[in-house]
C-alpha atoms as a PDB file:
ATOM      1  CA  UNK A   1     -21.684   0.718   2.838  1.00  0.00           C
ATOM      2  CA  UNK A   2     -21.089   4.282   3.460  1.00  0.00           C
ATOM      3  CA  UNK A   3     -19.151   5.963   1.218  1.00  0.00           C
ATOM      4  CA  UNK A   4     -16.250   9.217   2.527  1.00  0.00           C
ATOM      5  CA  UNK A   5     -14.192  10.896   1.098  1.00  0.00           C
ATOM      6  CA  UNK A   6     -11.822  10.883  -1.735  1.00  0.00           C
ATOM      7  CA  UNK A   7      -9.684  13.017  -3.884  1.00  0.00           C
ATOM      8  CA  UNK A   8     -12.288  15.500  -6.142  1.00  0.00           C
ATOM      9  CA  UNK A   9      -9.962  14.532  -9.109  1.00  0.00           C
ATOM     10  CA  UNK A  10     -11.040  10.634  -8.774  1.00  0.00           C
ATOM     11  CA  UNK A  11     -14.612  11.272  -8.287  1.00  0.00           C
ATOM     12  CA  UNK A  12     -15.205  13.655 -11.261  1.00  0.00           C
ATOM     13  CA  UNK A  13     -12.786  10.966 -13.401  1.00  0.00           C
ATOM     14  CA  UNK A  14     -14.902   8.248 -12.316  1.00  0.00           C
ATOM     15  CA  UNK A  15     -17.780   9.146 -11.022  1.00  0.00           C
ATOM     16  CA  UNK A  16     -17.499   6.791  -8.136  1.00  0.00           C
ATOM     17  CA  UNK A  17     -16.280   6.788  -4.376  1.00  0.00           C
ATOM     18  CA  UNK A  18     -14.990   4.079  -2.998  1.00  0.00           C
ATOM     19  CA  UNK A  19     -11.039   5.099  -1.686  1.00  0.00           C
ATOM     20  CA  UNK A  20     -12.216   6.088   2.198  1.00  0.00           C
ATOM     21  CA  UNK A  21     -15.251   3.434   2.348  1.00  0.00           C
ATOM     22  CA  UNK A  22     -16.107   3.303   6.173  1.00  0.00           C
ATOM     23  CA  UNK A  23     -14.037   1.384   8.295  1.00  0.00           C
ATOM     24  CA  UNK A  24     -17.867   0.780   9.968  1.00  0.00           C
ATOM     25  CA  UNK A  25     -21.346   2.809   9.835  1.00  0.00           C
ATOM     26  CA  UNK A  26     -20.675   4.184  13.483  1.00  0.00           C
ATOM     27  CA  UNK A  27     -20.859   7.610  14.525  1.00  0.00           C
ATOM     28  CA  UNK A  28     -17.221   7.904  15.069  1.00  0.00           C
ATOM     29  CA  UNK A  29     -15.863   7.044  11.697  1.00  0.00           C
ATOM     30  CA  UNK A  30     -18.417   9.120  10.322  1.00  0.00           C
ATOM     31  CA  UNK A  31     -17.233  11.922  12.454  1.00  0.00           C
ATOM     32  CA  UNK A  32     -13.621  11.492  11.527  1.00  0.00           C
ATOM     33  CA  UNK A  33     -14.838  11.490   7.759  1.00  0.00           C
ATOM     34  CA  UNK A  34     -16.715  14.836   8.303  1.00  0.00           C
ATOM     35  CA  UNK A  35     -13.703  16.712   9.689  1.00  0.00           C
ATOM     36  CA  UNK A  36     -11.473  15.536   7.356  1.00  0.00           C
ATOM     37  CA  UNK A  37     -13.571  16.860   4.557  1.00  0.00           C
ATOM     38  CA  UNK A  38     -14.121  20.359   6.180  1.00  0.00           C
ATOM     39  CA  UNK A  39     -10.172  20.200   6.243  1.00  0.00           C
ATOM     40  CA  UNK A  40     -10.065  19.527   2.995  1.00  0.00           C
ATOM     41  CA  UNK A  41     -12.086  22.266   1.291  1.00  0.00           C
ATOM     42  CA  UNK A  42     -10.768  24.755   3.839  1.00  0.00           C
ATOM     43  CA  UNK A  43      -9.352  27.715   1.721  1.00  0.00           C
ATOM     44  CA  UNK A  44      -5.339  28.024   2.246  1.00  0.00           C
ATOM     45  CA  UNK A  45      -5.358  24.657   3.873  1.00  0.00           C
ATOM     46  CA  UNK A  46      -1.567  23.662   4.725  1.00  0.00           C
ATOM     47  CA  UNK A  47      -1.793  20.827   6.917  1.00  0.00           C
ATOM     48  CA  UNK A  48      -4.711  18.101   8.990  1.00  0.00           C
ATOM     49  CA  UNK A  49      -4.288  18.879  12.935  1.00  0.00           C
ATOM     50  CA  UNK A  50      -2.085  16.332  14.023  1.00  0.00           C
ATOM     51  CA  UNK A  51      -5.668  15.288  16.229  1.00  0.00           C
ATOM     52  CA  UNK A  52      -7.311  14.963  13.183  1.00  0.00           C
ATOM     53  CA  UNK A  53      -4.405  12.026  11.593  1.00  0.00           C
ATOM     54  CA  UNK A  54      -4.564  10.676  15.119  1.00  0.00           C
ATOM     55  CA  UNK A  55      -8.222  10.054  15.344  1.00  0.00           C
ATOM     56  CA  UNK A  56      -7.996   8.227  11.826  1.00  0.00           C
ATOM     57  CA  UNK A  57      -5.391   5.977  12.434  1.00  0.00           C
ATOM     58  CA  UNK A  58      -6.967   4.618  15.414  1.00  0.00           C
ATOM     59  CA  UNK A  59     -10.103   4.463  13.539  1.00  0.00           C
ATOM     60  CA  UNK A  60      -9.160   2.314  11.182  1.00  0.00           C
ATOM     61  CA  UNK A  61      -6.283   0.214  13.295  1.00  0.00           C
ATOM     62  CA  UNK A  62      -3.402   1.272  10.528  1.00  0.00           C
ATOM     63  CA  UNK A  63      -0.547  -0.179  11.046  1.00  0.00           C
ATOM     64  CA  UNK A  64       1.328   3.283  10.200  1.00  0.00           C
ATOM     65  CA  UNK A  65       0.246   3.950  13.914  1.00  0.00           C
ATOM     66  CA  UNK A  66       2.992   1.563  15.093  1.00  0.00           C
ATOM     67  CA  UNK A  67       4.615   0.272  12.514  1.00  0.00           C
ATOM     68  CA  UNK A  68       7.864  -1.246  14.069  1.00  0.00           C
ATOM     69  CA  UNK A  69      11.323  -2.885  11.932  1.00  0.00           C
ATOM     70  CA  UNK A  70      10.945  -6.836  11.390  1.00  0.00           C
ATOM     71  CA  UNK A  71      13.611  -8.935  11.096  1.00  0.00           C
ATOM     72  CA  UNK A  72      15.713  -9.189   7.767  1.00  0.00           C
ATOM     73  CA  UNK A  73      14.553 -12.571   6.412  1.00  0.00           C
ATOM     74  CA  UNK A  74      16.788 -15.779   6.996  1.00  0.00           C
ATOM     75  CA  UNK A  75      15.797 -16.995   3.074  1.00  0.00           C
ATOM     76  CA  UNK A  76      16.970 -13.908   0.607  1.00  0.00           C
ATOM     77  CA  UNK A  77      18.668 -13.781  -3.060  1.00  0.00           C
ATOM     78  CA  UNK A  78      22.526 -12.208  -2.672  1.00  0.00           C
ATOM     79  CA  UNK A  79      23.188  -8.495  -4.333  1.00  0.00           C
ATOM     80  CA  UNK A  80      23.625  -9.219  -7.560  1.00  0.00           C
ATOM     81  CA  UNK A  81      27.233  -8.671  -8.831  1.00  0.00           C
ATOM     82  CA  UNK A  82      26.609  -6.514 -12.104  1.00  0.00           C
ATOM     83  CA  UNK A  83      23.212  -3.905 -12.366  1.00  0.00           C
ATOM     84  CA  UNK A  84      19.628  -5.250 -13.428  1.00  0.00           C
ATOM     85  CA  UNK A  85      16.121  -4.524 -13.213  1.00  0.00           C
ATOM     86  CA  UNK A  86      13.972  -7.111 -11.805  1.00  0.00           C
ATOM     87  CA  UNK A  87      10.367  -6.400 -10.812  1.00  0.00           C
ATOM     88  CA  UNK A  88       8.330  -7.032  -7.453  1.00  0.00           C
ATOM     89  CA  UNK A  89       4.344  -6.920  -7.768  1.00  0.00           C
ATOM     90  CA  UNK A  90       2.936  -5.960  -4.304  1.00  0.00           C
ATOM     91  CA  UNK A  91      -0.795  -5.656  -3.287  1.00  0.00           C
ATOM     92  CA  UNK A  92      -1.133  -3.776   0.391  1.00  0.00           C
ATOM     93  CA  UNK A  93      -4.903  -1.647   0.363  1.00  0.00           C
ATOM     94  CA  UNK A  94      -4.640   1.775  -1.823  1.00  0.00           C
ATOM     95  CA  UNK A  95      -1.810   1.526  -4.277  1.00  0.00           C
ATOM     96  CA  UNK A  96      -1.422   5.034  -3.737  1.00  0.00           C
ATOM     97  CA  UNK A  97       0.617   4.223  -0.183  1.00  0.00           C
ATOM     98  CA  UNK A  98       2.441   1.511  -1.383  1.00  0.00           C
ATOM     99  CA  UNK A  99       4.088   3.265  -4.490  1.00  0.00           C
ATOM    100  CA  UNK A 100       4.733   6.071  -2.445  1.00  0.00           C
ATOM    101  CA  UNK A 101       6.865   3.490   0.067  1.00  0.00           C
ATOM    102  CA  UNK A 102       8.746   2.277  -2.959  1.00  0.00           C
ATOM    103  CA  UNK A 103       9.566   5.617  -4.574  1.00  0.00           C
ATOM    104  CA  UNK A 104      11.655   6.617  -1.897  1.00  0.00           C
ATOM    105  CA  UNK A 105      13.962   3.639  -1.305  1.00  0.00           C
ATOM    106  CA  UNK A 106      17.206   3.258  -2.984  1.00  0.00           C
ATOM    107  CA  UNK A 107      18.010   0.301  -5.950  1.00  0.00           C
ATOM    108  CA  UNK A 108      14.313   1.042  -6.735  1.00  0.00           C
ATOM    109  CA  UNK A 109      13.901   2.561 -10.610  1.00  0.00           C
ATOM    110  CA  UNK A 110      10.563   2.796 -10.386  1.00  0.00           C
ATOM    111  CA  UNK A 111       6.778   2.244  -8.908  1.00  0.00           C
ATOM    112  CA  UNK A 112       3.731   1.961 -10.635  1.00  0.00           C
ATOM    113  CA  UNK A 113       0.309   1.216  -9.553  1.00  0.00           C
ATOM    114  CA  UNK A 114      -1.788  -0.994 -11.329  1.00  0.00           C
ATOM    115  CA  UNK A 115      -4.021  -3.806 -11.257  1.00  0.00           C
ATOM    116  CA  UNK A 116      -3.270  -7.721 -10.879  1.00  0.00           C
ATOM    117  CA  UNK A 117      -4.828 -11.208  -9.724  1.00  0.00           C
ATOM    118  CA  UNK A 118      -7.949 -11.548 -11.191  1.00  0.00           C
ATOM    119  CA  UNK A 119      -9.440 -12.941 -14.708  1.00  0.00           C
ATOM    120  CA  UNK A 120     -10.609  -9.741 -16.257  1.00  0.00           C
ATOM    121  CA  UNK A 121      -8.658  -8.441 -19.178  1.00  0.00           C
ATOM    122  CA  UNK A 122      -7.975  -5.079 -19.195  1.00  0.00           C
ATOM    123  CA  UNK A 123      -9.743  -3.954 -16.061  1.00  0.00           C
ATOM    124  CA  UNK A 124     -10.689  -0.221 -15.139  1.00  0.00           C
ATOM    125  CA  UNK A 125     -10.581   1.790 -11.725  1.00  0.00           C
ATOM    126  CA  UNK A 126     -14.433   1.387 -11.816  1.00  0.00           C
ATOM    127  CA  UNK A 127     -14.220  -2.085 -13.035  1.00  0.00           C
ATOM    128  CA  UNK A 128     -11.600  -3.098 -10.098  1.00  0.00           C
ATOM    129  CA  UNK A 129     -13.272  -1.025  -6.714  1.00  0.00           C
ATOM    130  CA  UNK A 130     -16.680  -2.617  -7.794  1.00  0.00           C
ATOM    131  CA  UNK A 131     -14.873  -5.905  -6.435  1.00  0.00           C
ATOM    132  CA  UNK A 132     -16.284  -7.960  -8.778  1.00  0.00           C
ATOM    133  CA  UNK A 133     -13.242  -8.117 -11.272  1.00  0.00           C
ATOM    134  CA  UNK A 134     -10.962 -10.381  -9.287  1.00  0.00           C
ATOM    135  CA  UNK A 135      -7.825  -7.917  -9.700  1.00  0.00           C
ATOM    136  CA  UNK A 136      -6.457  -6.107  -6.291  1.00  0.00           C
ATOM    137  CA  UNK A 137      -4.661  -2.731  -6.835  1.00  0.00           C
ATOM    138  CA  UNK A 138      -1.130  -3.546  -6.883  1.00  0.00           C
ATOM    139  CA  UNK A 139       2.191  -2.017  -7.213  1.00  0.00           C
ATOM    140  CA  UNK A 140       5.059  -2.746  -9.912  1.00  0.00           C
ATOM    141  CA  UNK A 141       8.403  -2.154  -8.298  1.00  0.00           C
ATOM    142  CA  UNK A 142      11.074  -2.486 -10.548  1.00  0.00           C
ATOM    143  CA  UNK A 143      14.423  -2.524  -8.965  1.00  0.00           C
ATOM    144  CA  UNK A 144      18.152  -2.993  -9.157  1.00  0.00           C
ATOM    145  CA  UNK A 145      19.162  -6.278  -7.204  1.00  0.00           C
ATOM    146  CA  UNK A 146      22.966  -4.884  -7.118  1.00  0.00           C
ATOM    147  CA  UNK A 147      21.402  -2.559  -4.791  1.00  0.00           C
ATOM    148  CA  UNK A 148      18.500  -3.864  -2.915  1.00  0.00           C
ATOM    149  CA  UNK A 149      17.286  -7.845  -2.557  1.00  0.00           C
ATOM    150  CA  UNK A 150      14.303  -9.066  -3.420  1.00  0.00           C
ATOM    151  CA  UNK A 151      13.981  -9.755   0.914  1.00  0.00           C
ATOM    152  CA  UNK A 152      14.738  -5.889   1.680  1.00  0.00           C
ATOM    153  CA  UNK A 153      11.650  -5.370  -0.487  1.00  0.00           C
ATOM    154  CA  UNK A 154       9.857  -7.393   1.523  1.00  0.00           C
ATOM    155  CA  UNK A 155      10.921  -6.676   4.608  1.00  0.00           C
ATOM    156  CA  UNK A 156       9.275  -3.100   3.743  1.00  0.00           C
ATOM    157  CA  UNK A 157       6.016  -4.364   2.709  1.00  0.00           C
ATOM    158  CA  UNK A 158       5.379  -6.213   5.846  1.00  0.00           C
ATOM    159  CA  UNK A 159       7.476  -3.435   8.120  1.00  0.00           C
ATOM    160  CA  UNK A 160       5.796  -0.239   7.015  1.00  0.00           C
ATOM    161  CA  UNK A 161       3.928  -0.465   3.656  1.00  0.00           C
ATOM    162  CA  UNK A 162       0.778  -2.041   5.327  1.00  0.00           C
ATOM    163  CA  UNK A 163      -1.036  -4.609   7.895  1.00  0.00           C
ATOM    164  CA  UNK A 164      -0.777  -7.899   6.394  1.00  0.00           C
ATOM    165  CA  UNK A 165      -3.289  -9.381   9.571  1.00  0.00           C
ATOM    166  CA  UNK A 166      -6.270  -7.779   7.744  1.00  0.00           C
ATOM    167  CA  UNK A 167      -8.574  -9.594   5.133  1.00  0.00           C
ATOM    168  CA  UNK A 168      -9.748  -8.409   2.427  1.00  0.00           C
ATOM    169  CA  UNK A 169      -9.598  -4.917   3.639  1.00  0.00           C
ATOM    170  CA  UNK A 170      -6.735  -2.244   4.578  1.00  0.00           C
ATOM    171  CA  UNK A 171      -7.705   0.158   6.861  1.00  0.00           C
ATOM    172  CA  UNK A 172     -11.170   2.102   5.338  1.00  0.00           C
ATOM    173  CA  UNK A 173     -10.755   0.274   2.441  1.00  0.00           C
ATOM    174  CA  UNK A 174     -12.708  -2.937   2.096  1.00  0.00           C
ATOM    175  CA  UNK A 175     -13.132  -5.397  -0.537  1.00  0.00           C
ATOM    176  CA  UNK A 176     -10.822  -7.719  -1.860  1.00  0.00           C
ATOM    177  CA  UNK A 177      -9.687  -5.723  -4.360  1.00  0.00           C
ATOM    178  CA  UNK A 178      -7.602  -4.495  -1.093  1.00  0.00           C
ATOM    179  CA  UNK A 179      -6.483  -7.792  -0.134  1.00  0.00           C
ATOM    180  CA  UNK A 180      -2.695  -8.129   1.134  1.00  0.00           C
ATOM    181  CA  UNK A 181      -0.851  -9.925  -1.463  1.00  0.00           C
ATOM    182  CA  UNK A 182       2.858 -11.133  -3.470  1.00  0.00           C
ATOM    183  CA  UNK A 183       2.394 -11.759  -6.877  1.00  0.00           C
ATOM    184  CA  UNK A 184       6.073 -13.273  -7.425  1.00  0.00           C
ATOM    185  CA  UNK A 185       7.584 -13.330 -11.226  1.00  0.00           C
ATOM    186  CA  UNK A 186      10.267 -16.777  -9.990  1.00  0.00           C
ATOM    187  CA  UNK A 187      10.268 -19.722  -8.076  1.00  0.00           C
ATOM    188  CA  UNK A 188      12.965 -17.890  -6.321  1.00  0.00           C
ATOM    189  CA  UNK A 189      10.932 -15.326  -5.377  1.00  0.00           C
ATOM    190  CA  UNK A 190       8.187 -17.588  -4.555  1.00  0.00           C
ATOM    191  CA  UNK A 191      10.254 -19.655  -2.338  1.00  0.00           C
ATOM    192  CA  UNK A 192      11.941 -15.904  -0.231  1.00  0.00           C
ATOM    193  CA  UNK A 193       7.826 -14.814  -0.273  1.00  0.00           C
ATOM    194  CA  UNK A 194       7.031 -17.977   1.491  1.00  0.00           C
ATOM    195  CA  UNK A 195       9.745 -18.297   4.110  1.00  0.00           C
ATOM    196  CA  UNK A 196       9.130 -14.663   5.435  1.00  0.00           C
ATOM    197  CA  UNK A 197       5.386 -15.442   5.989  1.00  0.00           C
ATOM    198  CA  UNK A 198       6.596 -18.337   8.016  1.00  0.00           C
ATOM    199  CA  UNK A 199       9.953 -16.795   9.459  1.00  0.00           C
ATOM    200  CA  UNK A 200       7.119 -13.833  10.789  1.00  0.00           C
ATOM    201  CA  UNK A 201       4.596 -16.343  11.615  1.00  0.00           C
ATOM    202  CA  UNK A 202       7.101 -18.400  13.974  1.00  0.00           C
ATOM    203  CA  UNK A 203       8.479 -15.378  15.353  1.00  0.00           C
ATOM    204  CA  UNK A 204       4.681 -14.161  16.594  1.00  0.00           C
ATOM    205  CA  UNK A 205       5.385 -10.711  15.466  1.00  0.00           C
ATOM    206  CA  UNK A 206       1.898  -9.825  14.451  1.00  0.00           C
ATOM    207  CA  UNK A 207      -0.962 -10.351  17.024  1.00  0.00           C
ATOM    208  CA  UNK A 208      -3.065 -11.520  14.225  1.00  0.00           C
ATOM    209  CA  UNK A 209      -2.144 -14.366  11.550  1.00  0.00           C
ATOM    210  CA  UNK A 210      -0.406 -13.209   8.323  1.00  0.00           C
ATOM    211  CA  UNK A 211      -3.144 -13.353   5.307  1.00  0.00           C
ATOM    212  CA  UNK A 212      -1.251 -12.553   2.743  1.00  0.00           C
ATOM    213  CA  UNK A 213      -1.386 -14.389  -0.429  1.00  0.00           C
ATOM    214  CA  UNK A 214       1.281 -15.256  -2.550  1.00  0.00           C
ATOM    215  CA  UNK A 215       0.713 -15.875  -6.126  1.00  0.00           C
ATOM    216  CA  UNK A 216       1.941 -16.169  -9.422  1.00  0.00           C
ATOM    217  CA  UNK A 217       1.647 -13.547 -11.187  1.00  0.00           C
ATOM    218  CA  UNK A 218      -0.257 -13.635 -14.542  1.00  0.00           C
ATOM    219  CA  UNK A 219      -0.797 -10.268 -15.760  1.00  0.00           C
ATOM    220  CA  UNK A 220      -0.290  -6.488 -14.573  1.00  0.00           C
ATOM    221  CA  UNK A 221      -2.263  -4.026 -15.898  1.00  0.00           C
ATOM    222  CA  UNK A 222      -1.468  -0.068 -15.378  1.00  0.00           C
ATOM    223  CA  UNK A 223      -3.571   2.005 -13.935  1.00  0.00           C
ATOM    224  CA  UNK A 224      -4.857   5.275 -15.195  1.00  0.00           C
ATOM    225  CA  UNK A 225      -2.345   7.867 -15.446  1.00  0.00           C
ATOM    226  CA  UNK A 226      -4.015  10.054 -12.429  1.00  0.00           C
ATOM    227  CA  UNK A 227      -3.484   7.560 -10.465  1.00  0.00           C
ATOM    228  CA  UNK A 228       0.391   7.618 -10.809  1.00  0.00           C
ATOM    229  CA  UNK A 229       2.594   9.346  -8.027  1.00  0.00           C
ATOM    230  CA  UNK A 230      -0.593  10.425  -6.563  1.00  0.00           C
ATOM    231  CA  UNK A 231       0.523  11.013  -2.904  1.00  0.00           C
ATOM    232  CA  UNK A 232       3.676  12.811  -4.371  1.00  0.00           C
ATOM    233  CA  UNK A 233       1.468  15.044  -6.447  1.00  0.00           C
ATOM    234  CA  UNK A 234      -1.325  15.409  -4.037  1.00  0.00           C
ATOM    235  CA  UNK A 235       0.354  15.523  -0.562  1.00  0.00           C
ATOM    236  CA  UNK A 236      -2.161  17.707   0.985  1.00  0.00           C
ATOM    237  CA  UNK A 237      -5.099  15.473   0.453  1.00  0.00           C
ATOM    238  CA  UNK A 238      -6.454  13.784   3.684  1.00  0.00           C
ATOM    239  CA  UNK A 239      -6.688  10.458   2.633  1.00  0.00           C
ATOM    240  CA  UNK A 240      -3.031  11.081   1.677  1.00  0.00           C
ATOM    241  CA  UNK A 241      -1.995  13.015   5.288  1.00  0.00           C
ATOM    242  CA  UNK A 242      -3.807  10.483   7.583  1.00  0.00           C
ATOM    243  CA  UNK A 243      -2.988   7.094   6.162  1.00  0.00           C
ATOM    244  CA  UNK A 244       0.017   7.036   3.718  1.00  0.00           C
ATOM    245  CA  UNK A 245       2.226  10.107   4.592  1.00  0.00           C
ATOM    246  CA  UNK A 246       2.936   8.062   7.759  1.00  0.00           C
ATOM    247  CA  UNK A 247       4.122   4.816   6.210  1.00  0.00           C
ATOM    248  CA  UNK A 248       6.718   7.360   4.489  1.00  0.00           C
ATOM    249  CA  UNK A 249       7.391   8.543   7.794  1.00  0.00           C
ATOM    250  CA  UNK A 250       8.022   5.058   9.450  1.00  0.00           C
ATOM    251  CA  UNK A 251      10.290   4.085   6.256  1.00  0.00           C
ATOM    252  CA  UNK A 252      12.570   7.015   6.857  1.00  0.00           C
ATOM    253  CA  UNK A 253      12.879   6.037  10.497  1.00  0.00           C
ATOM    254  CA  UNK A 254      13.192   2.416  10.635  1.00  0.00           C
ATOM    255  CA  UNK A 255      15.071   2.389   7.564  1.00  0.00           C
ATOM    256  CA  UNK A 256      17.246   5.387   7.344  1.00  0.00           C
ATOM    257  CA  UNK A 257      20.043   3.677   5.234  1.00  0.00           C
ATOM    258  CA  UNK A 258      17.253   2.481   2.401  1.00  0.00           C
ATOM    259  CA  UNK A 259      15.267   6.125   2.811  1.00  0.00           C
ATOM    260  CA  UNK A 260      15.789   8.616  -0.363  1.00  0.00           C
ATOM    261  CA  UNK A 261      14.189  11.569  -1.130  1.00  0.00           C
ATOM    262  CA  UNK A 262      12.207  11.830  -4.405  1.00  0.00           C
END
């Protein structure tokens, strides 16, 4: 598999690439790779050409190219009545573009990216893109469900935070440590998990099947520290710019009245 780019912090923490593996071995990914890393090591460099995000997102079919609003789902939990924290474990390709979704919505406390789904104890970056660990890169959303339902979450994650049609894969990542997937804490949310898939399914809203899986979920693990609020600390970085920056984008658009800035 050819290997692109990624963020020069990552690589000389870990010594490995795998965040912008090739959507395929053509000579048009590899092209769109190559300009994106002149752009990136380009001395004063304030923004990627607008050509340059274009020509990525239809490279790898992202979803942040036309992300549209679904429909609120028909099976939710009610606000809750007094203030709480419950928590919402989300796998949707790079954690990096999910917890950057979830940081700017209101009624959520916080995001962190982490690791979740497979048997390995205490799994590593490393450990997790070699794809043999079992665990997908995930996001813990804690929330306030006086402010936001467990639905609304949801309704994000299938809306804007990412394609839930592709397996095992998400955009130029592949492996299914980049699987779509809803690790749910309750029957309850088990049950709201399930009826959206279906409620979306019925409703042909995707041209593709939903694969997302929904699970129970055993453990979470956090991921390194460099790894947290990376697209808020790195917003120049292409990886950032082409695929995640967008699903931001979408969120404060199709969801103006959940959209907060950080």
């Amino acid at each position: 598999m050819l290997h692109g780019l990624r963020n020069a912090e990552s690589e000389s923490r870990n010594g490995t690439n795998t965040r912008f593996a090739a959507f395929n071995n053509g000579p048009f990914t590899q092209g769109i790779q190559m300009i994106s890393a002149i752009a990136r090591v380009a001395i004063g460099l304030v923004a990627i050409p607008a050509s340059v995000v274009f020509l990525g997102n239809t490279a790898v079919g992202s979803i942040t190219a036309n992300a549209a609003v679904l429909p609120k789902p028909t099976v939710d939990a009610p606000l809750a009545r007094t203030p709480g924290e419950e928590v919402a474990v989300l796998a949707g390709g790079c954690f990096w573009g999910i917890e950057a979704v979830y940081e700017h919505i209101k009624g959520v406390k916080s995001a962190t990216s982490g690791y979740s789904g497979g048997p390995s104890a205490s799994p590593s970056y490393s450990d997790v893109s070699s794809g043999s660990t079992g665990h997908a890169e995930v996001v813990r959303v804690v929330y306030d469900p006086s402010k936001i339902t467990y639905g609304e979450i949801l309704r994000v994650f299938f809306s804007v935070a990412h394609d839930p049609t592709q397996l095992n894969r998400q955009g130029p990542d592949v492996g299914t440590q980049y699987r779509s997937a809803i690790y749910y804490t309750s029957d309850t949310q088990k049950r709201i998990a399930s009826s959206y898939i279906a409620q979306l399914s019925a409703g042909k809203l995707f041209s593709k099947p939903i694969v997302t899986e929904v699970s129970h979920l055993a453990k979470f693990y956090v991921a390194e520290d460099y790894h947290q609020e990376y697209a808020a600390q790195h917003p120049r970085d292409p990886y950032i710019m082409i695929h995640d920056a967008p699903k931001v984008a979408n969120l404060k658009k199709g969801f103006p009245h959940l959209y907060r800035n950080r």
